[in-house]
Structures are given as structure tokens and as C-alpha cells.
PDB file of N, CA and C in Angstrom:
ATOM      1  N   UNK A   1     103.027  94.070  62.316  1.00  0.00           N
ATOM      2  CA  UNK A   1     104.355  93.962  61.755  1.00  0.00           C
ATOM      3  C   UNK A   1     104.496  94.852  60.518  1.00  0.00           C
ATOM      4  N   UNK A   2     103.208  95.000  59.587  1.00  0.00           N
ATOM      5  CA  UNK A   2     103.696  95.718  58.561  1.00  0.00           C
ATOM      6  C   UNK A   2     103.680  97.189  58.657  1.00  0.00           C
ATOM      7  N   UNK A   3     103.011  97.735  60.264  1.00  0.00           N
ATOM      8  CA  UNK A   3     103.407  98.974  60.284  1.00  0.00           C
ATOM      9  C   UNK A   3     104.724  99.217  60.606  1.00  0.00           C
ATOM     10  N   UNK A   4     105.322  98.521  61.694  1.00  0.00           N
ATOM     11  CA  UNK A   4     106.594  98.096  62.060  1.00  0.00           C
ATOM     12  C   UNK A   4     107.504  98.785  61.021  1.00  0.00           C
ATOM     13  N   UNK A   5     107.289  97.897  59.947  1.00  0.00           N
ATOM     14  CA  UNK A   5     108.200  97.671  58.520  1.00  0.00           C
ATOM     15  C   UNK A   5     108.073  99.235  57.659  1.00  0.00           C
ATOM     16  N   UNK A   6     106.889  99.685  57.541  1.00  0.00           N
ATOM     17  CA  UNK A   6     106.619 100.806  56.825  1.00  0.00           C
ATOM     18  C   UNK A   6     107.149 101.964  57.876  1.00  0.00           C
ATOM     19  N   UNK A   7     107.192 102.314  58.878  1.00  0.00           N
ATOM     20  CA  UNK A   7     107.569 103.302  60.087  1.00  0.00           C
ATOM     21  C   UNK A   7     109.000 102.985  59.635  1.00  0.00           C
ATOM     22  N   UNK A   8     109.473 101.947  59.761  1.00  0.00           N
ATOM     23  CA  UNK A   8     110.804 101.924  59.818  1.00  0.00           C
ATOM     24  C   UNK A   8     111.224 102.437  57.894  1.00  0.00           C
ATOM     25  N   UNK A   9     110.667 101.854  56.922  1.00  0.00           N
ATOM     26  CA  UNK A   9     111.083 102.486  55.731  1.00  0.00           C
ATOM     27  C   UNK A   9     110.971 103.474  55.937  1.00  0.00           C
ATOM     28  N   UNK A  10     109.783 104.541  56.406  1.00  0.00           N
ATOM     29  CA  UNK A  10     109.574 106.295  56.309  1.00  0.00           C
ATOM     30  C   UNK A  10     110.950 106.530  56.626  1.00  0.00           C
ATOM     31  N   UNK A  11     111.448 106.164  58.381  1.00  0.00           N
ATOM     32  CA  UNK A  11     112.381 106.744  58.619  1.00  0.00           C
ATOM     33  C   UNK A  11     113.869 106.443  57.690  1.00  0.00           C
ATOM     34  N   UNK A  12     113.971 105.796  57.143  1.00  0.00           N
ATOM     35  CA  UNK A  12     114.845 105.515  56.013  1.00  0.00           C
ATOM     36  C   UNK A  12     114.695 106.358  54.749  1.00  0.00           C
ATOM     37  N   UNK A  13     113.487 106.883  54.355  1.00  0.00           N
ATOM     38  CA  UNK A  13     113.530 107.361  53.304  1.00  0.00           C
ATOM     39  C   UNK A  13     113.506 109.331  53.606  1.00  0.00           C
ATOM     40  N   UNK A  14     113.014 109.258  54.790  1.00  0.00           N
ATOM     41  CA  UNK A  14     113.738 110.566  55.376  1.00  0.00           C
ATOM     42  C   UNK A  14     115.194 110.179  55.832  1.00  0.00           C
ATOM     43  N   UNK A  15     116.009 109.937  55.817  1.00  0.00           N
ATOM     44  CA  UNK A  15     117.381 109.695  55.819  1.00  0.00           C
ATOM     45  C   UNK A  15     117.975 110.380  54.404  1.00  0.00           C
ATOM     46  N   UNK A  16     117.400 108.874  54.003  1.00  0.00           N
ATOM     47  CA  UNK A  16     118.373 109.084  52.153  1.00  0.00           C
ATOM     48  C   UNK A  16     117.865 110.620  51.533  1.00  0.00           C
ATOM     49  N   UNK A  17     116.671 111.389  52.226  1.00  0.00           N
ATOM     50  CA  UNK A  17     116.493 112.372  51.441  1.00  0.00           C
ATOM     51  C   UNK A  17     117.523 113.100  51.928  1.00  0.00           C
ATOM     52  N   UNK A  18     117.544 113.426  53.182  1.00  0.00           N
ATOM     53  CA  UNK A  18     118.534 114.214  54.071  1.00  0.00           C
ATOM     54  C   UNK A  18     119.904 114.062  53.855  1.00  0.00           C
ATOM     55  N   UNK A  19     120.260 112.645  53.817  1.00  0.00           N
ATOM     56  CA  UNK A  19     121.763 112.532  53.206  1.00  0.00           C
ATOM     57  C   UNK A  19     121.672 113.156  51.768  1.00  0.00           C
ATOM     58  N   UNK A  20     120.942 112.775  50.953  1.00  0.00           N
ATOM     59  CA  UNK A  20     120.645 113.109  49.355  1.00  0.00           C
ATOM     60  C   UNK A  20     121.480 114.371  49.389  1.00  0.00           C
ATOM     61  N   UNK A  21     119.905 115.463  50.271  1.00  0.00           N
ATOM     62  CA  UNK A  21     120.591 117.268  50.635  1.00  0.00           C
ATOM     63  C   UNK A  21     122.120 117.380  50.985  1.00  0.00           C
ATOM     64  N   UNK A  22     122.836 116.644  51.773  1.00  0.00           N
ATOM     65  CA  UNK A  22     123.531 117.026  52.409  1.00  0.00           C
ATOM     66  C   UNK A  22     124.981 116.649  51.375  1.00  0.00           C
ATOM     67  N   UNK A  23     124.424 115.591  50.881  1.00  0.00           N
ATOM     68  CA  UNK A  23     125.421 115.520  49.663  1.00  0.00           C
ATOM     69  C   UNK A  23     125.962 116.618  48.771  1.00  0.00           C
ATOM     70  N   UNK A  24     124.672 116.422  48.149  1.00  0.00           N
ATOM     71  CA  UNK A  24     124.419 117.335  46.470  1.00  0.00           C
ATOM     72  C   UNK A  24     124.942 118.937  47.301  1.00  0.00           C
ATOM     73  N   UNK A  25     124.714 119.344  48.349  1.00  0.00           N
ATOM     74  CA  UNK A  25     125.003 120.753  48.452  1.00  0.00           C
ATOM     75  C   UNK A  25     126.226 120.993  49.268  1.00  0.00           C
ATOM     76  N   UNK A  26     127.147 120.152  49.228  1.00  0.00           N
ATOM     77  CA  UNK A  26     128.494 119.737  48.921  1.00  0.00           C
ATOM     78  C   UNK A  26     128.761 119.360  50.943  1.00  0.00           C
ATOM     79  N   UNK A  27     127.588 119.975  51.893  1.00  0.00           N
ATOM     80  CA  UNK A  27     128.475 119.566  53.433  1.00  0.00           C
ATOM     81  C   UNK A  27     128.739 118.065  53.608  1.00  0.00           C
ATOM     82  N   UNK A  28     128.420 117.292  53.229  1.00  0.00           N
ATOM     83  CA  UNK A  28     128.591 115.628  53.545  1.00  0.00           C
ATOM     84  C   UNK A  28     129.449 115.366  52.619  1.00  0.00           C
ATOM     85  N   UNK A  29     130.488 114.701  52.455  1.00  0.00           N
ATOM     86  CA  UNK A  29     131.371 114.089  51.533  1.00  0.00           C
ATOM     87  C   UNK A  29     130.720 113.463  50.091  1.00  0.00           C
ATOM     88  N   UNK A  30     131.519 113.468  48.579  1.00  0.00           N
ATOM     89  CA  UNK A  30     130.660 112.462  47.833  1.00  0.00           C
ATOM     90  C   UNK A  30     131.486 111.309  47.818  1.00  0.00           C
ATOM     91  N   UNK A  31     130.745 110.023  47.454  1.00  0.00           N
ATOM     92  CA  UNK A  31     131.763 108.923  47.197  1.00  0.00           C
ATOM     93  C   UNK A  31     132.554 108.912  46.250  1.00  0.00           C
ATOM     94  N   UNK A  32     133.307 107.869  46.073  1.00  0.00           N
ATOM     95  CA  UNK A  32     134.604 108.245  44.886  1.00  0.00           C
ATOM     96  C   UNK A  32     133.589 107.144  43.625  1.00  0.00           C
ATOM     97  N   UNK A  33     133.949 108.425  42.390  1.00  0.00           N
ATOM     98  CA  UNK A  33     134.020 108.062  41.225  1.00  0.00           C
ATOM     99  C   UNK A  33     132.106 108.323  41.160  1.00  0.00           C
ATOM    100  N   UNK A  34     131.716 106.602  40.491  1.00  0.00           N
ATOM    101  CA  UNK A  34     130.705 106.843  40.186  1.00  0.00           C
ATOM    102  C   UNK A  34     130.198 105.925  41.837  1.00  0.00           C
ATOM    103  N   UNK A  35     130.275 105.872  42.644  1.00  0.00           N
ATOM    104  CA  UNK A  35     129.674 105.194  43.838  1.00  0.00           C
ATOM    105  C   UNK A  35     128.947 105.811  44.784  1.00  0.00           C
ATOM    106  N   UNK A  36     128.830 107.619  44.008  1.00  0.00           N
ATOM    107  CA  UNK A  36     127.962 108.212  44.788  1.00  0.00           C
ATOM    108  C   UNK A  36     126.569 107.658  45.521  1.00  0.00           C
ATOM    109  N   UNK A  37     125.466 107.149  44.799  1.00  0.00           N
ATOM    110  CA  UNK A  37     124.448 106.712  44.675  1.00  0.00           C
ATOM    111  C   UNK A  37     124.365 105.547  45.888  1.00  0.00           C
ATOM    112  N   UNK A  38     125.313 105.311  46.005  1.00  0.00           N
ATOM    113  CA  UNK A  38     125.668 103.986  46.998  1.00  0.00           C
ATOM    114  C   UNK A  38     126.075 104.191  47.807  1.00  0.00           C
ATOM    115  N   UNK A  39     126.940 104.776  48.222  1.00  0.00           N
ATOM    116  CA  UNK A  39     127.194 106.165  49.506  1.00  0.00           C
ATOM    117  C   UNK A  39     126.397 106.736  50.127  1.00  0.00           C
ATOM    118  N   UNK A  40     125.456 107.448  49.047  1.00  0.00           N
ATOM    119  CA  UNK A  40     124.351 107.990  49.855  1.00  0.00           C
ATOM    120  C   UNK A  40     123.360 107.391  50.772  1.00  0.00           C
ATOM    121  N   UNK A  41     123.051 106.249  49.908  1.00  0.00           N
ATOM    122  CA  UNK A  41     122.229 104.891  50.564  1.00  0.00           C
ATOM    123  C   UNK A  41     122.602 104.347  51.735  1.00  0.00           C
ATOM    124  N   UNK A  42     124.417 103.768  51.588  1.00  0.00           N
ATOM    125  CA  UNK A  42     124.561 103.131  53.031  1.00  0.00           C
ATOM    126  C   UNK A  42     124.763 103.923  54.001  1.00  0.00           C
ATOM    127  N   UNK A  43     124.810 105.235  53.780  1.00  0.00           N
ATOM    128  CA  UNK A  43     124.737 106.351  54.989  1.00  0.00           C
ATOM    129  C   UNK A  43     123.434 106.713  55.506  1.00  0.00           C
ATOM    130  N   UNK A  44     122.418 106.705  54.572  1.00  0.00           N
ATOM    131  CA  UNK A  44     120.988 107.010  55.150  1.00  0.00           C
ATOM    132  C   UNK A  44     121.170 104.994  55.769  1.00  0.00           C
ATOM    133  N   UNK A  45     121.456 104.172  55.620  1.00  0.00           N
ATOM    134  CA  UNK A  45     121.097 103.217  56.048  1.00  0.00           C
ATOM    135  C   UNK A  45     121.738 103.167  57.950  1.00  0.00           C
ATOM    136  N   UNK A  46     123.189 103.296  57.932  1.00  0.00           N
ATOM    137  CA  UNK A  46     123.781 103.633  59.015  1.00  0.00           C
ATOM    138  C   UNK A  46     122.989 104.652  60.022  1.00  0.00           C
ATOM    139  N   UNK A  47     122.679 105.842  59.290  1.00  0.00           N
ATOM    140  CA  UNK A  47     121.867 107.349  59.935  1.00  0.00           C
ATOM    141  C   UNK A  47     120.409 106.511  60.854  1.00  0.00           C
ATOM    142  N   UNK A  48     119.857 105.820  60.044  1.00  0.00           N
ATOM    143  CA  UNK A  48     118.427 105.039  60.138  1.00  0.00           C
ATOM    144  C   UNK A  48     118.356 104.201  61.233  1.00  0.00           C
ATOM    145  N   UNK A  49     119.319 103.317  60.820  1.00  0.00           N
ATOM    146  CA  UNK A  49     119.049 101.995  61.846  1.00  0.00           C
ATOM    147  C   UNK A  49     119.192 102.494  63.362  1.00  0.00           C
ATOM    148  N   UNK A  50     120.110 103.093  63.673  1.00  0.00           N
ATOM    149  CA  UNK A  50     119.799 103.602  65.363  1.00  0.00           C
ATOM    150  C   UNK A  50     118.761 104.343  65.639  1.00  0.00           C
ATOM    151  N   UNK A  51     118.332 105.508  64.887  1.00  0.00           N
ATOM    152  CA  UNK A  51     116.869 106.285  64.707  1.00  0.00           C
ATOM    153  C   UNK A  51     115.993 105.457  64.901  1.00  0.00           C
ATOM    154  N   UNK A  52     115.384 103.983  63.849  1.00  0.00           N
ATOM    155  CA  UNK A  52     114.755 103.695  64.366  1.00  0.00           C
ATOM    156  C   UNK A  52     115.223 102.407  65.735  1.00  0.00           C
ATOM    157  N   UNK A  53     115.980 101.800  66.040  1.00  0.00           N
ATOM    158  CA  UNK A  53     116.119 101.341  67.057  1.00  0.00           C
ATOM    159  C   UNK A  53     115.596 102.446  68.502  1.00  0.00           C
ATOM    160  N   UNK A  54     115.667 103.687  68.799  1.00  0.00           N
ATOM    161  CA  UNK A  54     115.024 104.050  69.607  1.00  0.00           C
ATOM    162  C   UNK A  54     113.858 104.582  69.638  1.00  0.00           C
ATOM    163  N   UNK A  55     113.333 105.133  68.226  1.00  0.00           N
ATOM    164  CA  UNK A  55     112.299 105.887  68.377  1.00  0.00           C
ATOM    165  C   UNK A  55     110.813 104.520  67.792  1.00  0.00           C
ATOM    166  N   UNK A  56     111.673 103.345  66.843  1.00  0.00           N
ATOM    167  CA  UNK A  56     110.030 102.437  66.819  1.00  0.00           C
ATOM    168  C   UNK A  56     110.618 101.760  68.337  1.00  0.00           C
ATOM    169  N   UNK A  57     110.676 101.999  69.163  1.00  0.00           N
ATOM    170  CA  UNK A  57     111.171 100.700  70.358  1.00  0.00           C
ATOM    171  C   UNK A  57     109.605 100.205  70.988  1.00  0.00           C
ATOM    172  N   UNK A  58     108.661 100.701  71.033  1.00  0.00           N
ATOM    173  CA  UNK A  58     107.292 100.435  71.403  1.00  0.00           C
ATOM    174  C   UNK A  58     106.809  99.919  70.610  1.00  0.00           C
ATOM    175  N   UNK A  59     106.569 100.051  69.444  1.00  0.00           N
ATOM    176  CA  UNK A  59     106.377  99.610  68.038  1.00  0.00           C
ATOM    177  C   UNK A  59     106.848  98.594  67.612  1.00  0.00           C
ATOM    178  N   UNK A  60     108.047  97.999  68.183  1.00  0.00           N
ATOM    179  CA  UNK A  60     108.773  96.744  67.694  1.00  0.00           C
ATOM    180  C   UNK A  60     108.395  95.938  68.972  1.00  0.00           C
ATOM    181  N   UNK A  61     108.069  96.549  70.181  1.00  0.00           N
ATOM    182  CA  UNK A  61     107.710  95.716  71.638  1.00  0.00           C
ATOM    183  C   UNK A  61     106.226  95.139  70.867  1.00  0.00           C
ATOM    184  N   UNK A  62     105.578  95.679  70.636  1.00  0.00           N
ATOM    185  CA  UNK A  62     104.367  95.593  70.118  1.00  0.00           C
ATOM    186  C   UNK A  62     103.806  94.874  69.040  1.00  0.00           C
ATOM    187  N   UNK A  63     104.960  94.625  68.140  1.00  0.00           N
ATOM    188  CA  UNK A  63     105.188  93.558  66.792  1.00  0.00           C
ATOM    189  C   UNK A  63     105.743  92.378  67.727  1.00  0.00           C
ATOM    190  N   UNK A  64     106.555  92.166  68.465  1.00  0.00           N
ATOM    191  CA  UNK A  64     107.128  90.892  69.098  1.00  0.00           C
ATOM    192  C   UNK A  64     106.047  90.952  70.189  1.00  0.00           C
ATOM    193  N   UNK A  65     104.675  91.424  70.304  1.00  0.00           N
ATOM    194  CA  UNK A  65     104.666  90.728  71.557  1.00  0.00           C
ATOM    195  C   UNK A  65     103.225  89.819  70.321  1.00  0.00           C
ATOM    196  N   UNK A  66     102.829  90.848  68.973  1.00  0.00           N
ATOM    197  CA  UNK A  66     101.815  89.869  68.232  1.00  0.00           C
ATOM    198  C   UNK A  66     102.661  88.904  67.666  1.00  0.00           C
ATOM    199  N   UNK A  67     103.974  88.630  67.256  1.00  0.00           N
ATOM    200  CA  UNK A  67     104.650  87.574  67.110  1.00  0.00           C
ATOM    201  C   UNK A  67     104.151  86.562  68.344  1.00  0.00           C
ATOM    202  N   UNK A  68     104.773  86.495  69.456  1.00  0.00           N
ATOM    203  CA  UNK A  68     104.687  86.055  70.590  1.00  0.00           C
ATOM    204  C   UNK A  68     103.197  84.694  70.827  1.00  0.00           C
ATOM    205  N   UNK A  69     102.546  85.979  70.196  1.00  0.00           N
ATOM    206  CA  UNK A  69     101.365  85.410  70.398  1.00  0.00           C
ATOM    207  C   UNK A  69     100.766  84.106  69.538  1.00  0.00           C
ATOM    208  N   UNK A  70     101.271  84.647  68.093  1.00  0.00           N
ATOM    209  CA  UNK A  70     100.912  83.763  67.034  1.00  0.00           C
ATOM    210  C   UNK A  70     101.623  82.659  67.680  1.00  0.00           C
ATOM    211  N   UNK A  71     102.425  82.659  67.852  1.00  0.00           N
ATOM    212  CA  UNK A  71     103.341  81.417  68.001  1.00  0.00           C
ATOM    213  C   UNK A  71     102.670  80.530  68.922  1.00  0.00           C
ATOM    214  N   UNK A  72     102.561  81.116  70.019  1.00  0.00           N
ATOM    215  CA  UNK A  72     101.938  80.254  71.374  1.00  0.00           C
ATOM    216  C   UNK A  72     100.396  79.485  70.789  1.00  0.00           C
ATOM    217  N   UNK A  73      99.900  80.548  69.820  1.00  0.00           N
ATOM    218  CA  UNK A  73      98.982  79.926  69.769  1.00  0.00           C
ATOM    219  C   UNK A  73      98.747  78.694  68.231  1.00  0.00           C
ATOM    220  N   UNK A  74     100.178  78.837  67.472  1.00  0.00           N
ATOM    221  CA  UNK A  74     100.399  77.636  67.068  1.00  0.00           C
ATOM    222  C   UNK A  74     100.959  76.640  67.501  1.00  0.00           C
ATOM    223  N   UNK A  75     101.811  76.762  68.558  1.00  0.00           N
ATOM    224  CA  UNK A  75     102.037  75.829  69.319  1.00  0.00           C
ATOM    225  C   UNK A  75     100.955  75.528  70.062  1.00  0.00           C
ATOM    226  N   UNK A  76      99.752  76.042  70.764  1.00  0.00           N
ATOM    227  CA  UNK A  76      98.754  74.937  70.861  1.00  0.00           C
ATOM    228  C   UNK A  76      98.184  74.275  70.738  1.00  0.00           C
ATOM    229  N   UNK A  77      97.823  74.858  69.421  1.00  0.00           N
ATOM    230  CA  UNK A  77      97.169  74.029  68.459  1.00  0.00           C
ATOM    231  C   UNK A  77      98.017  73.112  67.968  1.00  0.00           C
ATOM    232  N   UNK A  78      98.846  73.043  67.504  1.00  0.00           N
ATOM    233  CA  UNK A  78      99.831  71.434  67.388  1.00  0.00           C
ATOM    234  C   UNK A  78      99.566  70.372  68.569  1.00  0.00           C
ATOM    235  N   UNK A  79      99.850  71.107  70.058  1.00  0.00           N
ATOM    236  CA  UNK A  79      99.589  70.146  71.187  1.00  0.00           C
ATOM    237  C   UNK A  79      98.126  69.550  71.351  1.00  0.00           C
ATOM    238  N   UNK A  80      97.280  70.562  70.610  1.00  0.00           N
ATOM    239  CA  UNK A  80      95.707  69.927  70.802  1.00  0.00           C
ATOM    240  C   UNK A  80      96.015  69.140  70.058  1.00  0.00           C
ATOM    241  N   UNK A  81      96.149  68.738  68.595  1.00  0.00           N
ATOM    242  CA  UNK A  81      96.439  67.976  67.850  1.00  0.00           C
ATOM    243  C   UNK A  81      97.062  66.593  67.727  1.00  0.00           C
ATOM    244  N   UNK A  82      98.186  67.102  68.721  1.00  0.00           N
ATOM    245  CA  UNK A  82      99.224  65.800  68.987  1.00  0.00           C
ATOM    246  C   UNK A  82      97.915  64.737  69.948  1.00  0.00           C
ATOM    247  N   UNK A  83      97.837  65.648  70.987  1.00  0.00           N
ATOM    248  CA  UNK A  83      97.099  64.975  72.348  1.00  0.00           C
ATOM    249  C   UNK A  83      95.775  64.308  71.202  1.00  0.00           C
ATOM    250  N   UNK A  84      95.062  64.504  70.579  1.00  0.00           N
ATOM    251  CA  UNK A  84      93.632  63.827  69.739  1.00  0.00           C
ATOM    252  C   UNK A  84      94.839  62.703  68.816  1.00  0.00           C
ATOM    253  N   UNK A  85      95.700  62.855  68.180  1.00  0.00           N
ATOM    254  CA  UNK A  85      95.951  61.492  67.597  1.00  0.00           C
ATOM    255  C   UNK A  85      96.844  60.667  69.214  1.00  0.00           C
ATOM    256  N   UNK A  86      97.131  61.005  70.199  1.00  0.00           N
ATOM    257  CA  UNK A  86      97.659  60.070  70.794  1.00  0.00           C
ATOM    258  C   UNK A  86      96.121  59.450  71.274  1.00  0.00           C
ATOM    259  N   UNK A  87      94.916  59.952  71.674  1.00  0.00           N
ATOM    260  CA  UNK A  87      93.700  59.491  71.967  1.00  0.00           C
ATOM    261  C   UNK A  87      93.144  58.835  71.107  1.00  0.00           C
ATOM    262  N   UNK A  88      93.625  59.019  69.692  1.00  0.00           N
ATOM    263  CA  UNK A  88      92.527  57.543  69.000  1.00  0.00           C
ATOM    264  C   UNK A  88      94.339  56.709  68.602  1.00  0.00           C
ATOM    265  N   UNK A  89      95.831  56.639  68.767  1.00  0.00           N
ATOM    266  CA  UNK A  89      96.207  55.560  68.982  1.00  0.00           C
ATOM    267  C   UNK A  89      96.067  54.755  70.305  1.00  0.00           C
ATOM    268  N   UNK A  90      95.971  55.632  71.480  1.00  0.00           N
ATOM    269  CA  UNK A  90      95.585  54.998  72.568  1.00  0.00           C
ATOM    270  C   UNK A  90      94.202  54.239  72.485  1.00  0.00           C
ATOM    271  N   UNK A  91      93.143  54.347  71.708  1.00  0.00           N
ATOM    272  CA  UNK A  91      91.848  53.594  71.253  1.00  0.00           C
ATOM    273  C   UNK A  91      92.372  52.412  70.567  1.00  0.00           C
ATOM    274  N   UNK A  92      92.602  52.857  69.591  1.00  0.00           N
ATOM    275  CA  UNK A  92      93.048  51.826  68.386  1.00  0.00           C
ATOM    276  C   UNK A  92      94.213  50.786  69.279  1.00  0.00           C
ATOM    277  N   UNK A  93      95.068  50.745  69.936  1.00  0.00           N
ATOM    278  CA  UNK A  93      95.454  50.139  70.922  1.00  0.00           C
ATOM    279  C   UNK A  93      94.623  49.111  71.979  1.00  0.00           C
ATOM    280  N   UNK A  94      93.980  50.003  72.503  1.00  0.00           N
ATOM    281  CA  UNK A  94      93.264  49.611  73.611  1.00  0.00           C
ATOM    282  C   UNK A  94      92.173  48.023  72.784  1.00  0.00           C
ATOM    283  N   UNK A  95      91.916  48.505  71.782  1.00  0.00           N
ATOM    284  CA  UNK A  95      90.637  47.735  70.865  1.00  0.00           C
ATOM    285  C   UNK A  95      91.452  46.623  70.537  1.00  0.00           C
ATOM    286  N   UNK A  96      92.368  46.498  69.959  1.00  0.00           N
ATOM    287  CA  UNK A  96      93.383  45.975  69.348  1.00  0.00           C
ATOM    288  C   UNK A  96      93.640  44.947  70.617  1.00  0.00           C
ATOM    289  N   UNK A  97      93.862  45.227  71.887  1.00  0.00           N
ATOM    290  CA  UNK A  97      93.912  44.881  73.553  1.00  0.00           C
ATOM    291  C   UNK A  97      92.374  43.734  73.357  1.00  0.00           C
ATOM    292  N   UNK A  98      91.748  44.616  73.579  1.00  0.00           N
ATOM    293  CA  UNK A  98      90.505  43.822  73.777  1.00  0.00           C
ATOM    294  C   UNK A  98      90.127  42.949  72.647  1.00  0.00           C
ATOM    295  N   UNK A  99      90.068  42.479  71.626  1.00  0.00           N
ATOM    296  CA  UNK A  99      90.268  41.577  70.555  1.00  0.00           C
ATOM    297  C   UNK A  99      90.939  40.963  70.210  1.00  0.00           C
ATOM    298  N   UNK A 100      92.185  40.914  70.984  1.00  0.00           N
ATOM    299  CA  UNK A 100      92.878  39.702  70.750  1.00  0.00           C
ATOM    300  C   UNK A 100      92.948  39.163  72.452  1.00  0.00           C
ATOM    301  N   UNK A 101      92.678  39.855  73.089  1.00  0.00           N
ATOM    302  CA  UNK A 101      91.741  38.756  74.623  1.00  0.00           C
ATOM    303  C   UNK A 101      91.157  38.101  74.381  1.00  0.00           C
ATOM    304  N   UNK A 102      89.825  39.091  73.554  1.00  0.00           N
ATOM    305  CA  UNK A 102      88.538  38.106  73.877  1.00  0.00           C
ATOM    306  C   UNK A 102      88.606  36.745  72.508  1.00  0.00           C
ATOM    307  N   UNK A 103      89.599  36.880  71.432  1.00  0.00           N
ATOM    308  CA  UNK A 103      89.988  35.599  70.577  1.00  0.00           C
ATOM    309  C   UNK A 103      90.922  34.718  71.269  1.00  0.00           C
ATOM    310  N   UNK A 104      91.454  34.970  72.284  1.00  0.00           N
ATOM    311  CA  UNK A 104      92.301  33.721  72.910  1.00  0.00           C
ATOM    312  C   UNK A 104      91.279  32.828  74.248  1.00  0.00           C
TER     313      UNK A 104
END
């Protein structure tokens, strides 16, 4: 996941440089007033997000499938868990069964 995350910043920070250029040397529009700085940003952000939507697409298959995994395998481990306390209330039951039989 944290290459995931870092692949996807690179391609963001090659954005904002590229918008940066494209700004400052007047072909891309500037924002009004002082909102340049913020302009530039949500445009490398817009530029980015589809970039990486196709180009990490293996990379993000590959983060959700180690997601995937963690999960299943905390959810087993909960079910091992559950199943060992239903086996010592099913004991503690059962005992509980047999001791008040064998006192009547």
C-alpha cells in the first residue's frame, strides 16, 4: 500500500511541476488574484487522478488484493476465537449439566 501511495504522489508531483511550467510561462491560464498557488494544485490534482487511475491500475489490483488478504485473515482469526470461547462455554455448561444431576 505504501508504494501504492508514493507512485501515486510521484505522479502528482510531476503534475504540479508541469502545471507549475505551464503556468509561470504564461500557456495555461493563472488564477484570479492571489489564488494562483491553488489553481495550480487543483489542476495538477484533476491532471493526476486519471493518470494514475490507469497507469497504477496493477498496482492498486495488487494493494486490494494484500488488503483482501489481511482481512480474511482477520476474520479468521476472530472465527478461531469465537469457535474456542463457544468450546469452553459449551464445557462450562456441560459441567454445570453434570453437577447439578449428580446433586439431585
Amino acid at each position: 500500500m505504501l508504494r501504492y501511495t508514493l507512485m501515486r504522489l510521484g505522479i502528482f508531483v510531476g503534475c504540479l511541476v508541469v502545471v507549475w511550467g505551464l503556468v509561470y510561462s504564461g500557456i495555461a491560464p493563472r488564477g484570479l488574484g492571489d489564488s494562483n498557488g491553488m489553481w495550480i494544485i487543483l489542476l495538477a490534482l484533476v491532471i493526476s487522478a486519471p493518470i494514475s487511475f490507469v497507469v497504477l491500475r496493477k498496482e492498486r489490483d495488487r494493494a486490494s488484493e494484500r488488503i483482501v488478504q489481511k482481512v480474511d485473515r482477520v476474520k479468521a482469526n476472530l472465527e478461531a476465537n469465537r469457535s474456542q470461547e463457544d468450546d469452553v462455554v459449551d464445557e462450562v455448561a456441560r459441567a454445570q449439566g453434570q453437577a447439578s444431576s449428580q446433586a439431585s
